[in-house]
N, C-alpha and C. Protein backbone atom coordinates (compact mmCIF):
# COMPACT_ATOMS: atom_id res chain seq x y z
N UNK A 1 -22.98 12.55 -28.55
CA UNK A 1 -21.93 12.02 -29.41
C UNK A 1 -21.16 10.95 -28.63
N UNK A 2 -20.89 10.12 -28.97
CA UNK A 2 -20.01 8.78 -28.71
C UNK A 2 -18.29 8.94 -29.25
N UNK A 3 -18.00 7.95 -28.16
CA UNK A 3 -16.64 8.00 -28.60
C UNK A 3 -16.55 7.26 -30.40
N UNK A 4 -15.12 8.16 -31.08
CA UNK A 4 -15.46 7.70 -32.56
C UNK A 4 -14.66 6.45 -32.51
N UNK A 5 -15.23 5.55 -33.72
CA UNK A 5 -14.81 4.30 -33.68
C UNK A 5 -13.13 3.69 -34.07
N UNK A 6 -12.77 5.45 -34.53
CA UNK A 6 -11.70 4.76 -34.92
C UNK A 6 -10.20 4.94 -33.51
N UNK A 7 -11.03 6.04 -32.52
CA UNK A 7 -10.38 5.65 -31.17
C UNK A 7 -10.63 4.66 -30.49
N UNK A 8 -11.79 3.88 -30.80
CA UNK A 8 -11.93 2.67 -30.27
C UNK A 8 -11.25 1.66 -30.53
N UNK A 9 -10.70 1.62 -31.76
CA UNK A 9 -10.10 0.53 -32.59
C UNK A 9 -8.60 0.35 -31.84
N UNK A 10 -8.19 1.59 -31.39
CA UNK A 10 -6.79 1.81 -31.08
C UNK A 10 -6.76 1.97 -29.74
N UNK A 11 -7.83 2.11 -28.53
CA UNK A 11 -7.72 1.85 -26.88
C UNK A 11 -7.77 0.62 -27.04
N UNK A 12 -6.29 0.15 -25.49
CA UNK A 12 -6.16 -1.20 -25.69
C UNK A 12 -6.26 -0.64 -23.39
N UNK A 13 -6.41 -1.65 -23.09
CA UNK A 13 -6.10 -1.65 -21.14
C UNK A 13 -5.27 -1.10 -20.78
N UNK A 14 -5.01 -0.16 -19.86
CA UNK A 14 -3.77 0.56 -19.54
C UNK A 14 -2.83 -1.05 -18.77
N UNK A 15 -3.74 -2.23 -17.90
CA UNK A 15 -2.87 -2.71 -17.11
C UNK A 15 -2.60 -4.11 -17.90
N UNK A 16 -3.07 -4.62 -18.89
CA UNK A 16 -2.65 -5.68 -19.27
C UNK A 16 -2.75 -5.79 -21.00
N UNK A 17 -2.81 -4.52 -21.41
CA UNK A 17 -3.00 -4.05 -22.90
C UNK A 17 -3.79 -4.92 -23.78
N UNK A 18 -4.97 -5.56 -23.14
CA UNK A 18 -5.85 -6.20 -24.18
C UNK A 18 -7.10 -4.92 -24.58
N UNK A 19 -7.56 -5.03 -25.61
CA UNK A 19 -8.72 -4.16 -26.52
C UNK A 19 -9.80 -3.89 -25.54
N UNK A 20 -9.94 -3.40 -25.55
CA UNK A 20 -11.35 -2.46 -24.75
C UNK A 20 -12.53 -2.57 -25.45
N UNK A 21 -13.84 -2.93 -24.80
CA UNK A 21 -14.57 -2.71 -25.58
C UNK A 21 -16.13 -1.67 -25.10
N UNK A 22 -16.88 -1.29 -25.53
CA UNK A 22 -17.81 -0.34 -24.89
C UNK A 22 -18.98 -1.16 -24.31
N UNK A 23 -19.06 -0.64 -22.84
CA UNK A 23 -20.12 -1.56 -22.09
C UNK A 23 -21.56 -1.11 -22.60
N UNK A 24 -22.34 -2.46 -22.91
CA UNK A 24 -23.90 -2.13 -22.91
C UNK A 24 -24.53 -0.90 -23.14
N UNK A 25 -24.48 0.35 -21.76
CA UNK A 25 -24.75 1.29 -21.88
C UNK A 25 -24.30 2.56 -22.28
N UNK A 26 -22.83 1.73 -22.96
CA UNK A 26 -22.32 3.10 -23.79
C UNK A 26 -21.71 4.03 -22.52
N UNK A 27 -21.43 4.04 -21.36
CA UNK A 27 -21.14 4.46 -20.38
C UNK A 27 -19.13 4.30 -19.41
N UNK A 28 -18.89 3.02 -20.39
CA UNK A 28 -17.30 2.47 -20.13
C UNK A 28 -16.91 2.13 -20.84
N UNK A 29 -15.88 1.23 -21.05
CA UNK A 29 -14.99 0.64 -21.73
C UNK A 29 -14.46 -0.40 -20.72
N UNK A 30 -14.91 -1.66 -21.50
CA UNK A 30 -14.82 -2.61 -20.53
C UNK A 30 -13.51 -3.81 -21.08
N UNK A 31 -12.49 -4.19 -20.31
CA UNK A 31 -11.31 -4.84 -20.52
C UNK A 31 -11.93 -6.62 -19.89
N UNK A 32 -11.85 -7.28 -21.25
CA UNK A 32 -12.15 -8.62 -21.39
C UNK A 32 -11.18 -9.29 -20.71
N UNK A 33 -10.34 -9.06 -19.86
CA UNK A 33 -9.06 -9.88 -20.06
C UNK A 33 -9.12 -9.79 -18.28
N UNK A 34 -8.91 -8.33 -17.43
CA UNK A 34 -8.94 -8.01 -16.67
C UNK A 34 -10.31 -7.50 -15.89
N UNK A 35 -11.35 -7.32 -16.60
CA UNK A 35 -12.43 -7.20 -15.85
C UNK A 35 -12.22 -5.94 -15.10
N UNK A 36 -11.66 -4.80 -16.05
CA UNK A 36 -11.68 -3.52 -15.71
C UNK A 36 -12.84 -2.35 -16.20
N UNK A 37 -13.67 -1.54 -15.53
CA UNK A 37 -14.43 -0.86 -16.61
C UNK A 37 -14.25 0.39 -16.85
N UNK A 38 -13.33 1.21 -17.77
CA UNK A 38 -12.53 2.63 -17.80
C UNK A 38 -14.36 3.16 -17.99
N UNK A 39 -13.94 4.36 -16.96
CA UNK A 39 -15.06 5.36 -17.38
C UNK A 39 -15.38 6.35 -18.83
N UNK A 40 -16.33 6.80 -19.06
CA UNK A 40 -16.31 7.61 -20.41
C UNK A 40 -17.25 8.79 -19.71
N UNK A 41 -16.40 9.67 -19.90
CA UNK A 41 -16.66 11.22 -19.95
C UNK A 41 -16.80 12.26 -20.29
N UNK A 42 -18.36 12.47 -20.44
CA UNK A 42 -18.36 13.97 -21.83
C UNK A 42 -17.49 13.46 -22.76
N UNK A 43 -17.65 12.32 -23.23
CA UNK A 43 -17.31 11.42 -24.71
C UNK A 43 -15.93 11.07 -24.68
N UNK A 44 -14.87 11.22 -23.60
CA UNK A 44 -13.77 11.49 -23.30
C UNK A 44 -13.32 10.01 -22.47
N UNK A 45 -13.04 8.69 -23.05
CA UNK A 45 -12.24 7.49 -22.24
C UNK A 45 -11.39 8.18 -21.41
N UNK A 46 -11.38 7.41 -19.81
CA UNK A 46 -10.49 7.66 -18.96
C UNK A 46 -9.39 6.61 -18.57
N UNK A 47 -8.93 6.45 -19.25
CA UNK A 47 -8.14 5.13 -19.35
C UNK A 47 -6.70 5.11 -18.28
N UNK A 48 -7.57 5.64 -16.85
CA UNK A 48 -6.37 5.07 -15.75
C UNK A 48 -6.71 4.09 -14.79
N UNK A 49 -6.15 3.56 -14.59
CA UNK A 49 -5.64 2.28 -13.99
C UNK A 49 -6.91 2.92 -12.58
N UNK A 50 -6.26 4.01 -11.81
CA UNK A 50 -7.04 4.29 -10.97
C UNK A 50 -8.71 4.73 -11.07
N UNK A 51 -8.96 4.80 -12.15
CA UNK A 51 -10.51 5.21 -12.27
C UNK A 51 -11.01 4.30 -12.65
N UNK A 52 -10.70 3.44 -12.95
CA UNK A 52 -11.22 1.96 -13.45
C UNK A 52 -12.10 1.24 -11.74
N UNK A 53 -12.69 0.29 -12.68
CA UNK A 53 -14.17 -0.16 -11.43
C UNK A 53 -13.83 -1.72 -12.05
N UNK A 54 -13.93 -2.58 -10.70
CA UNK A 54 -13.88 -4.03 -11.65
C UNK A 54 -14.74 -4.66 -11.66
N UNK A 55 -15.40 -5.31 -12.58
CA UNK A 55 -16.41 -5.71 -12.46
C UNK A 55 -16.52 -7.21 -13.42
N UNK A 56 -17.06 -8.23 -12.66
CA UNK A 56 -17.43 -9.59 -13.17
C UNK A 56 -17.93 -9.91 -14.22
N UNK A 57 -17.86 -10.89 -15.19
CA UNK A 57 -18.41 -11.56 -16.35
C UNK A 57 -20.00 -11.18 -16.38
């Protein structure tokens, strides 16, 4: 099961509050703005600042 879409609609970046969106493999939530990638866990976004991975265009 995947995160549902309508929590997706409403995670925004913990550090610069732009929309999140789900990486490729369905595995993060990746921040367009900041180049942050929140982890997803047992279907569960981890949306802290500290668990976040940064990663390039």
């Amino acid at each position: 099961m995947a995160v549902a879409k309508e929590l997706l609609d409403i995670l925004v970046c913990p550090l610069c509050r732009t929309p999140v969106k789900t990486t490729p493999d369905q595995k993060g939530l990746k921040c367009t703005t900041c180049h942050r990638v929140y982890p997803i866990r047992d279907d569960i976004p981890i949306m802290l600042i500290d668990e976040a991975r940064p990663e390039p265009d």
